[in-house]
C-alpha atoms as a PDB file:
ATOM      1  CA  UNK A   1     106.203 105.172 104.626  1.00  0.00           C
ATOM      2  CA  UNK A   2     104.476 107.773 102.412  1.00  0.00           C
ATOM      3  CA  UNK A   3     101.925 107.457  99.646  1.00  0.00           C
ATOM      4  CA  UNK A   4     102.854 107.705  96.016  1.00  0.00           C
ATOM      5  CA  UNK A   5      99.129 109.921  95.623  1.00  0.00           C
ATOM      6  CA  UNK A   6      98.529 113.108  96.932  1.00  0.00           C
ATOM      7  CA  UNK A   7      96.238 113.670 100.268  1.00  0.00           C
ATOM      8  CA  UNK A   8      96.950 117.516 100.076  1.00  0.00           C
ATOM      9  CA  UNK A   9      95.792 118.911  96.737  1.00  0.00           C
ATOM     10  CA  UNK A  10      96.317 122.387  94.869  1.00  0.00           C
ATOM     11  CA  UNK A  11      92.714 124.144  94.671  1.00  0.00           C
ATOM     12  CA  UNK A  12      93.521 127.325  92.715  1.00  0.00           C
ATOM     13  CA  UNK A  13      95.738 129.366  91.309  1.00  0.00           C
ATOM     14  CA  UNK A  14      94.938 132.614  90.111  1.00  0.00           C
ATOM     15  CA  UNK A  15      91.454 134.632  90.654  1.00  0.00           C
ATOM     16  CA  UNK A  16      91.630 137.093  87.961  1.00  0.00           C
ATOM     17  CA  UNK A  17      90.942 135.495  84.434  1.00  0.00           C
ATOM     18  CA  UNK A  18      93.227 138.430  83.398  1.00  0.00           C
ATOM     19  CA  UNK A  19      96.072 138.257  85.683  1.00  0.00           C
ATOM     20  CA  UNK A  20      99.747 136.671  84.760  1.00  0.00           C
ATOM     21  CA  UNK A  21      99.517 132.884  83.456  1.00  0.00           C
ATOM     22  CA  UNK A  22     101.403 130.816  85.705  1.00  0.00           C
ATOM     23  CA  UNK A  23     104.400 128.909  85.321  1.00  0.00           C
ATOM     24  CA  UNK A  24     103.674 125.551  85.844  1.00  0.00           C
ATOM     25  CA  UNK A  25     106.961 122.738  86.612  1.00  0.00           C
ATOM     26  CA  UNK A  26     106.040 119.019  86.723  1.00  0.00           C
ATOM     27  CA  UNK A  27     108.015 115.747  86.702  1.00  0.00           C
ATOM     28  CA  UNK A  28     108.974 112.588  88.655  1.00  0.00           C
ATOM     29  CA  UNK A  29     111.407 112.127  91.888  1.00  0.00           C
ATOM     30  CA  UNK A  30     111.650 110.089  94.962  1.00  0.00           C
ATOM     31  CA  UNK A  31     109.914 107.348  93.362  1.00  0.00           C
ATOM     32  CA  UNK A  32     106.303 109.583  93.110  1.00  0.00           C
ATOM     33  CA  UNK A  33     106.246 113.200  91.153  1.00  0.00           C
ATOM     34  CA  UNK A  34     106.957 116.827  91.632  1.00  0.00           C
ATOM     35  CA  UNK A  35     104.137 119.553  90.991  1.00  0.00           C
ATOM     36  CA  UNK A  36     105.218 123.403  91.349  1.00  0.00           C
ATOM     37  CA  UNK A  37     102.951 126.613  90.897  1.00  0.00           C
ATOM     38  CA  UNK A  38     104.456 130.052  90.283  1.00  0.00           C
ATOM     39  CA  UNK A  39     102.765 133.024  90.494  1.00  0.00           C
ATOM     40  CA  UNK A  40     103.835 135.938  88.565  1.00  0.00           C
ATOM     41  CA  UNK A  41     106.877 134.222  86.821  1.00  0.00           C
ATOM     42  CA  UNK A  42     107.948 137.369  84.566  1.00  0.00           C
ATOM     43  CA  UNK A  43     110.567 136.118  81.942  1.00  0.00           C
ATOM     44  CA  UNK A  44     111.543 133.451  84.260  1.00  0.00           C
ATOM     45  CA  UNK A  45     113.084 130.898  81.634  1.00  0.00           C
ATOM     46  CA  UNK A  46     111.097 127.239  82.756  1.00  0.00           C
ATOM     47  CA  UNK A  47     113.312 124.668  80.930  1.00  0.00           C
ATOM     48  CA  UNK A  48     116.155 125.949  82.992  1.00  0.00           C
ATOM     49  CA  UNK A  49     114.840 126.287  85.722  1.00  0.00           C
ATOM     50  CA  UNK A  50     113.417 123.204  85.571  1.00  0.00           C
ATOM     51  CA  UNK A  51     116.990 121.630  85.048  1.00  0.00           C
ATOM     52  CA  UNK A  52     117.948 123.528  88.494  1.00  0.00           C
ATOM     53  CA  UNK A  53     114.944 121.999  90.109  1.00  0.00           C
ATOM     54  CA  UNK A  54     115.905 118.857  89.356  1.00  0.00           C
ATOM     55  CA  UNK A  55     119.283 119.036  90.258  1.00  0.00           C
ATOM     56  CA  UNK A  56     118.285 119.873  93.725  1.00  0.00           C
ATOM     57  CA  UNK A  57     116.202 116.411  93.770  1.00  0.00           C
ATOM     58  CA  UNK A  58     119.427 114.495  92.220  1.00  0.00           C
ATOM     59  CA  UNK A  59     122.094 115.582  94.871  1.00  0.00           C
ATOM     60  CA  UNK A  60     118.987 114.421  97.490  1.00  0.00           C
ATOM     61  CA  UNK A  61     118.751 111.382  95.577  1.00  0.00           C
ATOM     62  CA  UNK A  62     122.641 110.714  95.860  1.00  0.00           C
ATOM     63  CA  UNK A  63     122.471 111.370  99.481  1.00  0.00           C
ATOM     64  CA  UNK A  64     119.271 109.783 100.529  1.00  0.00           C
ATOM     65  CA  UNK A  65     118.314 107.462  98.520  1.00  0.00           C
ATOM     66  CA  UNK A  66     117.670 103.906  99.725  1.00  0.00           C
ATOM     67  CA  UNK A  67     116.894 101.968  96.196  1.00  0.00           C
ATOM     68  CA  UNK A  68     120.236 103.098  95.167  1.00  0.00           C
ATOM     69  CA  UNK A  69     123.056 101.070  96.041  1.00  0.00           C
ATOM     70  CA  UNK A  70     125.409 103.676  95.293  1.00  0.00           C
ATOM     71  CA  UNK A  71     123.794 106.316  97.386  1.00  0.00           C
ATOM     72  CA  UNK A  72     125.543 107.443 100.667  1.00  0.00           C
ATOM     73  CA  UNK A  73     122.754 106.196 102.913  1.00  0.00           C
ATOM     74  CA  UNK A  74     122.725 102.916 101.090  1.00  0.00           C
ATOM     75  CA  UNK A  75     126.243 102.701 101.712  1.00  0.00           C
ATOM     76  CA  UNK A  76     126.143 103.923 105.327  1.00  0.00           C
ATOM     77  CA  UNK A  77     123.706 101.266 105.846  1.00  0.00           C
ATOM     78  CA  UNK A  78     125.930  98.555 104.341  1.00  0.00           C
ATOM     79  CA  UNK A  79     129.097  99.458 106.297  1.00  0.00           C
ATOM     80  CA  UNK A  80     129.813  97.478 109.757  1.00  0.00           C
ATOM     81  CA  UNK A  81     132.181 100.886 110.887  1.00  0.00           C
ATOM     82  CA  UNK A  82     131.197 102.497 113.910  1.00  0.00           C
ATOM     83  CA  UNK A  83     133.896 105.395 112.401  1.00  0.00           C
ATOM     84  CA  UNK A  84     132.071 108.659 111.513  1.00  0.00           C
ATOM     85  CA  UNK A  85     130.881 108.578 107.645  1.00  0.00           C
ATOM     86  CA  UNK A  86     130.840 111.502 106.019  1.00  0.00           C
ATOM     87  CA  UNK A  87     128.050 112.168 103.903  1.00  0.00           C
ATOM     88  CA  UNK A  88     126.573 115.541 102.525  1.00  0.00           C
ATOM     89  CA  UNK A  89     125.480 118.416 104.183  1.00  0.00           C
ATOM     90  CA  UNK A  90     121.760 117.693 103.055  1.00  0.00           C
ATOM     91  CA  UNK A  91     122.066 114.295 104.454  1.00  0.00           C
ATOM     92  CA  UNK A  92     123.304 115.856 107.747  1.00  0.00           C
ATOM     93  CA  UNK A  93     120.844 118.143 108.134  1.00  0.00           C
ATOM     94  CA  UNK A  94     117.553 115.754 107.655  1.00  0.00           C
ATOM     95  CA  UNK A  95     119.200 113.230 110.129  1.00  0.00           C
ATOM     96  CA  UNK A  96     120.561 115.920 113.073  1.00  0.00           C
ATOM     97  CA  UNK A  97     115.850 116.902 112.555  1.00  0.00           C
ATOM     98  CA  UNK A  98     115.207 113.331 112.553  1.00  0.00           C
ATOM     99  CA  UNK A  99     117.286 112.906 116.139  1.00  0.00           C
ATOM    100  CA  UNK A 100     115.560 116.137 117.305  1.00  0.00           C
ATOM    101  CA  UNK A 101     112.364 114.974 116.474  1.00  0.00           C
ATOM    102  CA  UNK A 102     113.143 111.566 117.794  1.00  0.00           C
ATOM    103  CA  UNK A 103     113.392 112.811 121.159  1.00  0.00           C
ATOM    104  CA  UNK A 104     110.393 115.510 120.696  1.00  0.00           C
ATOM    105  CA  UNK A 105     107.993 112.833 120.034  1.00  0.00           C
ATOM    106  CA  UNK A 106     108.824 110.673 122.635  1.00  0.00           C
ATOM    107  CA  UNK A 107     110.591 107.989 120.283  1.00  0.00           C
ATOM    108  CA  UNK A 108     107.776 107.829 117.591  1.00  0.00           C
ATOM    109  CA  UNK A 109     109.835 109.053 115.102  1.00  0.00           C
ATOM    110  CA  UNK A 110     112.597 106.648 114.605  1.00  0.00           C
ATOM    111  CA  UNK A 111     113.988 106.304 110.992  1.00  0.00           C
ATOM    112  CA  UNK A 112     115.545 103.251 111.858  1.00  0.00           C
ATOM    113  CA  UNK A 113     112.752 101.021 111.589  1.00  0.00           C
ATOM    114  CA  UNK A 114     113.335  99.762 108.460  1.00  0.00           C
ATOM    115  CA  UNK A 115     113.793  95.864 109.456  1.00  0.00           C
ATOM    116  CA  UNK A 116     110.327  96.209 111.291  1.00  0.00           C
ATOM    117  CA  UNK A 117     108.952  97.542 107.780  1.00  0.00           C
ATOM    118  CA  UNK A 118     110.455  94.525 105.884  1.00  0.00           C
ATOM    119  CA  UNK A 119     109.488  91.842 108.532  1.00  0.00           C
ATOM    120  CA  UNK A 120     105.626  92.735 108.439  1.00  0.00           C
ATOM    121  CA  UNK A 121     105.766  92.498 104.281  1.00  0.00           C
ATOM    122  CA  UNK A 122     105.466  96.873 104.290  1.00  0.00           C
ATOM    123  CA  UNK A 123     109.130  97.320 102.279  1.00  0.00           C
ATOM    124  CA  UNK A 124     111.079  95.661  99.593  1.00  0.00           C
ATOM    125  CA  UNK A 125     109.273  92.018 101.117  1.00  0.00           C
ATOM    126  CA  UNK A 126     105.974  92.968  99.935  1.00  0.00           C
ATOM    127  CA  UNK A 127     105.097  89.185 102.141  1.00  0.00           C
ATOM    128  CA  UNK A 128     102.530  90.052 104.226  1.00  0.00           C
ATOM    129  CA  UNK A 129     102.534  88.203 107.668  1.00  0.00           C
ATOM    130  CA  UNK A 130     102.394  87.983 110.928  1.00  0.00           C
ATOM    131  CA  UNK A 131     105.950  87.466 112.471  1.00  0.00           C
ATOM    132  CA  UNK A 132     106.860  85.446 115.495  1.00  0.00           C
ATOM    133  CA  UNK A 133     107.849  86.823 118.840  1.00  0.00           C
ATOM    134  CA  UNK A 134     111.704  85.399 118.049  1.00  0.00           C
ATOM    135  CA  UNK A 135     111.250  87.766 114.662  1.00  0.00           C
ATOM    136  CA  UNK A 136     110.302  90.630 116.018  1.00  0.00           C
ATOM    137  CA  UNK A 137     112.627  90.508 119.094  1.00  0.00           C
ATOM    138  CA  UNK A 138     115.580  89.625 116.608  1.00  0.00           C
ATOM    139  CA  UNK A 139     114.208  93.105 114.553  1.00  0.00           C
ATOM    140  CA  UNK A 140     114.280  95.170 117.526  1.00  0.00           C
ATOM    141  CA  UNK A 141     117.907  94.714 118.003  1.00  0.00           C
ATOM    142  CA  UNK A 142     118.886  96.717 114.970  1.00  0.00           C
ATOM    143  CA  UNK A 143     115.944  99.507 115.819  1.00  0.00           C
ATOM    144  CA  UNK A 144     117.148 102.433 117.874  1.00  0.00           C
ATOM    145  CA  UNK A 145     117.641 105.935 116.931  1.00  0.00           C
ATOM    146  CA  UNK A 146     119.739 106.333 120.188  1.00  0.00           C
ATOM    147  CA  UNK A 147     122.549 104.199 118.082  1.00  0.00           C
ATOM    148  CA  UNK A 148     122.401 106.684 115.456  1.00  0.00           C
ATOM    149  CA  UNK A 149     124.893 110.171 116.280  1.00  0.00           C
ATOM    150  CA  UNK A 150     125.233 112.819 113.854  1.00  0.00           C
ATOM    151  CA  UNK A 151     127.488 115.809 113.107  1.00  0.00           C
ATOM    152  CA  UNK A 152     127.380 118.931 111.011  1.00  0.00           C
ATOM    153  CA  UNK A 153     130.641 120.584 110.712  1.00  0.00           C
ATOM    154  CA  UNK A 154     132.054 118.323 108.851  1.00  0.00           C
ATOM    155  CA  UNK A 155     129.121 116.668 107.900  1.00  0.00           C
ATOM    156  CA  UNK A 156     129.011 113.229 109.181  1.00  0.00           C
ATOM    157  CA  UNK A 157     126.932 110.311 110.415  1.00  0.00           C
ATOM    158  CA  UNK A 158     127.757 106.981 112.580  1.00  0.00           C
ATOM    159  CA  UNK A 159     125.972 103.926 113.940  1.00  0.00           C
ATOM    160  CA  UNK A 160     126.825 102.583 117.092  1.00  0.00           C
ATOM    161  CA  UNK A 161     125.777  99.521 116.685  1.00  0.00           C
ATOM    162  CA  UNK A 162     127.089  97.622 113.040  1.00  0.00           C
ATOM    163  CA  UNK A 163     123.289  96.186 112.311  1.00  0.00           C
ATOM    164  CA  UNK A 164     122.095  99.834 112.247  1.00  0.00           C
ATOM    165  CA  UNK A 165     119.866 101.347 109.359  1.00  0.00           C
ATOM    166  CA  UNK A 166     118.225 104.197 108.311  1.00  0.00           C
ATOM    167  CA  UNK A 167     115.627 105.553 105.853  1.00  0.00           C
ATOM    168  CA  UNK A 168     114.513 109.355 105.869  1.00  0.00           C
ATOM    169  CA  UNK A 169     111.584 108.732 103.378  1.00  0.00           C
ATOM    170  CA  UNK A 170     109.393 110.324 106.172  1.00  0.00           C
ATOM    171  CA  UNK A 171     111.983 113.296 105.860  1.00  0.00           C
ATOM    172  CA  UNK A 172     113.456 114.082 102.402  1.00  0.00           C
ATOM    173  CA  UNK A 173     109.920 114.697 100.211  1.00  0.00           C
ATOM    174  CA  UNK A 174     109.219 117.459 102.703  1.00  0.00           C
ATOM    175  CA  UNK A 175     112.891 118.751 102.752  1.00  0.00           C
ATOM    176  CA  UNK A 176     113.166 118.426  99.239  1.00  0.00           C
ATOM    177  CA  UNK A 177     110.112 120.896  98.922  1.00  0.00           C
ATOM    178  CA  UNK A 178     112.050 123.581 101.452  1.00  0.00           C
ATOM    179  CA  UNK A 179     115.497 123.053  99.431  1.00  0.00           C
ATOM    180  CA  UNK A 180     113.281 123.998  95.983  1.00  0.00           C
ATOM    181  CA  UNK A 181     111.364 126.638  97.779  1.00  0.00           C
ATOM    182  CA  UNK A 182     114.407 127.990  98.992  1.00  0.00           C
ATOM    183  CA  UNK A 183     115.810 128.251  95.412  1.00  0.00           C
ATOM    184  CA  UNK A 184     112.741 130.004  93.697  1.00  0.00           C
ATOM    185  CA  UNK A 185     112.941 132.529  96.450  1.00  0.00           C
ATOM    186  CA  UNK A 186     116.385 132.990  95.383  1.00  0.00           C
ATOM    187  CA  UNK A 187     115.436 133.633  92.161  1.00  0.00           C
ATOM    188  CA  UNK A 188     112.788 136.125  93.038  1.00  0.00           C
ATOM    189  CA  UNK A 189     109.896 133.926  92.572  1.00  0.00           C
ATOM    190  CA  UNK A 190     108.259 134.425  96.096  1.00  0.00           C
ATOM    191  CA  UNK A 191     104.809 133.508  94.944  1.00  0.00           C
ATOM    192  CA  UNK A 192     104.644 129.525  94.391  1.00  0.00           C
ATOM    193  CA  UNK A 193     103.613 126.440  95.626  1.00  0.00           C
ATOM    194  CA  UNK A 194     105.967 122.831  95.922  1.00  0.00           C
ATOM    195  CA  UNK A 195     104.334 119.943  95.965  1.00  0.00           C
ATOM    196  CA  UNK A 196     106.569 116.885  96.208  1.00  0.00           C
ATOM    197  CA  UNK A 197     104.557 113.857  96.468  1.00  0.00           C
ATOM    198  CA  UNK A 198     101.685 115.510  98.425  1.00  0.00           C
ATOM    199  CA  UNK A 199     103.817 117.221 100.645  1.00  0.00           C
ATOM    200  CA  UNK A 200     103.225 120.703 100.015  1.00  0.00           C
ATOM    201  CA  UNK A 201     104.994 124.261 100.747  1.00  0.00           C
ATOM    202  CA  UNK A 202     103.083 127.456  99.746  1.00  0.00           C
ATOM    203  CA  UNK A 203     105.356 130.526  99.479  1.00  0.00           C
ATOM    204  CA  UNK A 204     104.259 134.512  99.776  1.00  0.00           C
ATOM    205  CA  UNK A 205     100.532 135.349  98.711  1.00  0.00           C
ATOM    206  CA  UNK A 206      99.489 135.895  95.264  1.00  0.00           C
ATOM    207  CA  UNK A 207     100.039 139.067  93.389  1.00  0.00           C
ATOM    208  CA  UNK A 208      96.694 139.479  93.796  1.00  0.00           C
ATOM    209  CA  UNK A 209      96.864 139.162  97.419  1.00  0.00           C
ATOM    210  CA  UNK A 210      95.308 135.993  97.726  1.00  0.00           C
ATOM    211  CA  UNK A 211      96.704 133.091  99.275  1.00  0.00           C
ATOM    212  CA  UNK A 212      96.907 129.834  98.376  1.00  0.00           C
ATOM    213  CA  UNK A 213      94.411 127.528  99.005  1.00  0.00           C
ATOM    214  CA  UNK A 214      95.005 123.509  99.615  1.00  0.00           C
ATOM    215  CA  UNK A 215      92.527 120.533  99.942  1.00  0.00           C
ATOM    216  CA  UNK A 216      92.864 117.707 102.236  1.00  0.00           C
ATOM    217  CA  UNK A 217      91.967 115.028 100.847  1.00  0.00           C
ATOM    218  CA  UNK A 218      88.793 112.471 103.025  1.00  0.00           C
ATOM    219  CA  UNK A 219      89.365 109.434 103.810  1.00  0.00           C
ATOM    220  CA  UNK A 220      85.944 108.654 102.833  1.00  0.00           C
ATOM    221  CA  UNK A 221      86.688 110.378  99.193  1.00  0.00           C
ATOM    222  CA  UNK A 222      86.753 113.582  97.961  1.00  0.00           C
ATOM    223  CA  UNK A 223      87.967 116.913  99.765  1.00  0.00           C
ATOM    224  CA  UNK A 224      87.576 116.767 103.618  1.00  0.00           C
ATOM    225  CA  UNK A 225      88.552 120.658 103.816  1.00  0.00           C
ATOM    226  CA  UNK A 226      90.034 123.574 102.389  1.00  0.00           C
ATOM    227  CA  UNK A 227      92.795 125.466 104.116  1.00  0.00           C
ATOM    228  CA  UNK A 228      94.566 129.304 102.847  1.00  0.00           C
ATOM    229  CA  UNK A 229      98.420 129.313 103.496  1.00  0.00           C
ATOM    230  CA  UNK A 230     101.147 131.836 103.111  1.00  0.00           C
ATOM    231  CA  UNK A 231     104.497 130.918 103.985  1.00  0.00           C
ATOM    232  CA  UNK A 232     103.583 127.561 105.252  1.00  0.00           C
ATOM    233  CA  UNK A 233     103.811 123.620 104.685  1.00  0.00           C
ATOM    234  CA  UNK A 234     101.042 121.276 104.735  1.00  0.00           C
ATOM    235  CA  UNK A 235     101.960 117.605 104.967  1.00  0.00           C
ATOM    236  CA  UNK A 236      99.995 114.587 105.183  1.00  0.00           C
ATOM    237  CA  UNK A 237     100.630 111.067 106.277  1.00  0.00           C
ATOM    238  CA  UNK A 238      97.246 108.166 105.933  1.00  0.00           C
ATOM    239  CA  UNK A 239      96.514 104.691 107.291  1.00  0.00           C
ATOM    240  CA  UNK A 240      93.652 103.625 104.948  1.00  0.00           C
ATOM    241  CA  UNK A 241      95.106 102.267 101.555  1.00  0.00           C
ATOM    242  CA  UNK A 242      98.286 100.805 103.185  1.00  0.00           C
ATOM    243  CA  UNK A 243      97.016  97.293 105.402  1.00  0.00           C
ATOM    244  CA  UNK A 244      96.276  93.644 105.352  1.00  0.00           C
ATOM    245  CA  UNK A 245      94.053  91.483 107.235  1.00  0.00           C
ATOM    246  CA  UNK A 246      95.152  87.873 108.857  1.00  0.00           C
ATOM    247  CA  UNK A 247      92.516  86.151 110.188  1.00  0.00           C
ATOM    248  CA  UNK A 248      89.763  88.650 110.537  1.00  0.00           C
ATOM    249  CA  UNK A 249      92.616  90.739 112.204  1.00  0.00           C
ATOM    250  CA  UNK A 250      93.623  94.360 110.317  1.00  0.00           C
ATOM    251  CA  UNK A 251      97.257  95.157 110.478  1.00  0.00           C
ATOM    252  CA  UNK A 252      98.023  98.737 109.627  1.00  0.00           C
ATOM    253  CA  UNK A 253     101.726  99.798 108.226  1.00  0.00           C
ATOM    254  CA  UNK A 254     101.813 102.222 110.883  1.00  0.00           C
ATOM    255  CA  UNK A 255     104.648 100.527 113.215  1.00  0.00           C
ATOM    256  CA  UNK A 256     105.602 101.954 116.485  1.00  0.00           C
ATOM    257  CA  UNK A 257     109.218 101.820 116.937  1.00  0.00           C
ATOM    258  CA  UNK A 258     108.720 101.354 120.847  1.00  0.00           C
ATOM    259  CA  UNK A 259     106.544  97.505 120.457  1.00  0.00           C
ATOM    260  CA  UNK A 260     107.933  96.339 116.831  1.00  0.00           C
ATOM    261  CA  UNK A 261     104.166  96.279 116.121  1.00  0.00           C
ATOM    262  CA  UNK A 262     101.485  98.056 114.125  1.00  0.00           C
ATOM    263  CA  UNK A 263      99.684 100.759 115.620  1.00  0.00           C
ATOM    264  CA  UNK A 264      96.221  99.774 116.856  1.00  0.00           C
ATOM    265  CA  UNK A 265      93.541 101.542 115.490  1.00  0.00           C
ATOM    266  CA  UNK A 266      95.644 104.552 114.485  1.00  0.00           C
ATOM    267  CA  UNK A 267      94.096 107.607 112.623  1.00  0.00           C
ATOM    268  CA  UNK A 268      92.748 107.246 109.222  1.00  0.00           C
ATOM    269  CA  UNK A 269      94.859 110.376 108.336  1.00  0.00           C
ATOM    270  CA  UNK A 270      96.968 113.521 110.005  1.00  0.00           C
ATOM    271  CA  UNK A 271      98.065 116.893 108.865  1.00  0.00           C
ATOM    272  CA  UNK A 272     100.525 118.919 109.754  1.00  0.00           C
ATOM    273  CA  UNK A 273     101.214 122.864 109.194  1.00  0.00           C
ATOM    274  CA  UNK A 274     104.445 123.884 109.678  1.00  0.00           C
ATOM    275  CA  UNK A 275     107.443 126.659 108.816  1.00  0.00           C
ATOM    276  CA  UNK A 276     109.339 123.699 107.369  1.00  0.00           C
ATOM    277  CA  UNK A 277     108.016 121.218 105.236  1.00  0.00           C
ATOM    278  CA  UNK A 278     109.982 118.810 106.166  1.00  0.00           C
ATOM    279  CA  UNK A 279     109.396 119.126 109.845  1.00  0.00           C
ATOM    280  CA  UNK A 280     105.407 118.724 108.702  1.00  0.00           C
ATOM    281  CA  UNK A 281     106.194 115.389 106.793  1.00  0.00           C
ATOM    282  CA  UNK A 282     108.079 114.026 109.514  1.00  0.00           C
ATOM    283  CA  UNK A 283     105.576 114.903 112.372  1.00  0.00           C
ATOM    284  CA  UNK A 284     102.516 113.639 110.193  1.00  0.00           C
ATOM    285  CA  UNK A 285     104.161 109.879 111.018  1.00  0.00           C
ATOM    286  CA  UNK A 286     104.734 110.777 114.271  1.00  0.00           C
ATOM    287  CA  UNK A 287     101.549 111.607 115.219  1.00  0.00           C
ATOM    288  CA  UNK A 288     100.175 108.631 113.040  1.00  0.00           C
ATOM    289  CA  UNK A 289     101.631 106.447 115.635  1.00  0.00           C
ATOM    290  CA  UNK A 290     101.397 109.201 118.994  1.00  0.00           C
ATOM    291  CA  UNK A 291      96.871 109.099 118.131  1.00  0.00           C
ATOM    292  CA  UNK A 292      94.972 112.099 118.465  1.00  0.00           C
ATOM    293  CA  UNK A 293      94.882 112.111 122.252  1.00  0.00           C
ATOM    294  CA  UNK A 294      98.971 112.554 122.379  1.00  0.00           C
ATOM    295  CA  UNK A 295      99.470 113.994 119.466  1.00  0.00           C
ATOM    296  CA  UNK A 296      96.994 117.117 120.165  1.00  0.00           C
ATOM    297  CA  UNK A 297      98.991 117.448 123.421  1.00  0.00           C
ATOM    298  CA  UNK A 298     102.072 117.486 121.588  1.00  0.00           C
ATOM    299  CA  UNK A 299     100.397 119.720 118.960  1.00  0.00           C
ATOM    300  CA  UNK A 300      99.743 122.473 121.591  1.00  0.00           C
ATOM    301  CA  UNK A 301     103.240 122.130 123.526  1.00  0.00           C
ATOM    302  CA  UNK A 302     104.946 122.462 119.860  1.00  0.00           C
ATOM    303  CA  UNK A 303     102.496 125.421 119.033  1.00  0.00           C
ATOM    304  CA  UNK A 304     101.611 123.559 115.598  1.00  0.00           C
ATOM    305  CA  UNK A 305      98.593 123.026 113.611  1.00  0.00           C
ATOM    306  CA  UNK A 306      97.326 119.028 113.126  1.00  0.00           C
ATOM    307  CA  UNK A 307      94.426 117.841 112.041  1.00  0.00           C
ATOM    308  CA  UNK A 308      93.229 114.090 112.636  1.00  0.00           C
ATOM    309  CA  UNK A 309      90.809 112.352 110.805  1.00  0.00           C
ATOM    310  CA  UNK A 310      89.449 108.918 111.427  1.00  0.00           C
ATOM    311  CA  UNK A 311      86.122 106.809 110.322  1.00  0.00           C
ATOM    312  CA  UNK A 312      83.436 106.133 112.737  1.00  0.00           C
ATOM    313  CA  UNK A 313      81.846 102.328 113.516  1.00  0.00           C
ATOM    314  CA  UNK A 314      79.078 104.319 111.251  1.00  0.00           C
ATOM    315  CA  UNK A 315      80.958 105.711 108.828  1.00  0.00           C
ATOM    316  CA  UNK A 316      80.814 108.856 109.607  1.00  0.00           C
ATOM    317  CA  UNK A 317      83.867 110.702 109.605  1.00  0.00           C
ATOM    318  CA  UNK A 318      85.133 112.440 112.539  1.00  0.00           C
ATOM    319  CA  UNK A 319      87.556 115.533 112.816  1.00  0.00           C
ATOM    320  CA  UNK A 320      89.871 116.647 116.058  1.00  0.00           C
ATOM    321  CA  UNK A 321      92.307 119.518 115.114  1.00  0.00           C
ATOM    322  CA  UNK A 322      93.925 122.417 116.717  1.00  0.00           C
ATOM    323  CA  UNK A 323      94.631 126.129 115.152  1.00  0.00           C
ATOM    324  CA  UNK A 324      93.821 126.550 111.453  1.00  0.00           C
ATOM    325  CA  UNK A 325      91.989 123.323 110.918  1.00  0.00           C
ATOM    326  CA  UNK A 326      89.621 124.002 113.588  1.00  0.00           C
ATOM    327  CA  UNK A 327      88.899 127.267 112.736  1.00  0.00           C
ATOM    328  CA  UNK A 328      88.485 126.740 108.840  1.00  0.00           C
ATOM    329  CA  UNK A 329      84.552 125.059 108.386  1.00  0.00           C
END
């Protein structure tokens, strides 16, 4: 589940007070908003390619959408087939990374968890509570990525199991910030930075040379740290607006798809740097559930940059990261 705010912020934009204005591109998708930053724009017409931005989020929408009924993963979801379905190439593609990631992390990232969401009150069934061990065993049945096989010539998806569902919200805002990166570098509009719901893809360096410069947002308020990226995503996923408390007892919505359950203690926040945005949103839950102790191993082993932040018994906060985050003060 991903935050309708954004915990990775856009710092600056150009240096020079006489340099280029920027194009700036704004609206609403995926249930949260769309922010975009280019650099050196030229004659670029902005209403158009505004309208070509937003088709790119519409055809994601019609693919991966789970509040619409009529999308294809609403409709996969509703069919009892164990046939292949075919669906869109987009929809392949973010399913075939969410089975590779799947295995990577060990089963942490399992977009199938859906019932698990709506039983502890996190979805749709905003009820919060503590379910039964009947519940959750009767959950677990339809949670599996391992029922879930995918294809991408022609593109196609199937359950193997008829109670199967999934939802690639921990995929598509960071995929839908590589598809519109992709098209502004297309157009020749190398310098730029997407932000789709505070996951965040910075393209080439400024015509000035700089790069661009993102915030992470603190748990405890405020901006935690400032990072420079060229060429790179930044995605974050957080623990500490999104839990209830039964009985003196907190229950995060962090769920790990191997118990049913909510994470104990997880991190308050994690950040990812990646090539791919979406492969940054999508590891940012992973390693919400994995903890800093796995998740720096699996940092290292996948060669990419995370950054884990959690608040101390004294409130103080307390950093562990790897690669850029540890060496930016």
């Amino acid at each position: 589940m991903k935050f309708l705010w954004p915990l990775v912020c856009l710092l600056s934009v150009l240096t020079s007070a006489c340099a280029e204005e920027p194009l700036r591109i704004s609206g609403e998708t995926m249930g949260s908003y769309y922010s975009i930053v280019i650099d050196s724009p030229g004659s670029t017409d902005g209403d158009l390619l505004q309208k070509d931005i937003e088709q790119i989020f519409a055809d994601i929408n019609r693919q991966m959408s789970n509040w619409s009924k009529d999308s294809e993963i609403s409709r996969f979801n509703e069919s009892r087939s164990a046939d292949w379905f075919p669906v869109g190439q987009q929809f392949a593609t973010v399913t075939a990374e969410a089975k590779r990631l799947h295995t990577v992390t060990g089963g942490k990232l399992d977009v199938t968890v859906a019932p698990l969401i709506e039983l502890w009150g996190f979805g749709r069934n905003k009820v919060k509570r503590v379910p039964t061990d009947e519940q959750l065993k009767a959950a677990m049945e339809a949670v599996g990525m391992q029922h879930v096989e995918v294809r991408l010539d022609p593109p196609a998806i199937r359950k193997l199991k008829p109670e199967i569902s999934i939802n690639l919200a921990s995929l598509a805002p960071g995929f839908a910030a590589d598809e519109v990166s992709k098209l502004l570098r297309e157009r020749g509009l190398k310098s730029h930075v997407v932000d789709v719901g505070g996951e965040n893809l910075a393209g080439e360096a400024k015509a000035s040379g700089d790069p661009w410069r993102l915030g992470v947002e603190s748990p405890l308020g405020g901006l935690h740290k400032v990072v420079e990226l060229t060429n790179k995503a930044i995605a974050t996923s957080g623990d500490y607006r999104n839990f209830f408390v039964i009985d003196g007892r907190r229950y995060s919505h962090i769920l790990d798809p191997s118990t049913g359950r909510p994470v104990e203690n997880p991190p308050a926040s994690v950040s990812v740097i990646h090539q791919s945005c979406m492969t940054a949103d999508a590891l940012g839950t992973a390693m919400m559930v994995l903890g800093p102790e796995e998740g720096l191993k699996l940092a290292k082993t996948l060669n990419v940059d995370v950054l884990f932040l959690d608040v101390a018994r004294d409130g103080r906060l307390a950093e562990q990261s790897t690669g850029i985050f540890a060496a930016t003060k």
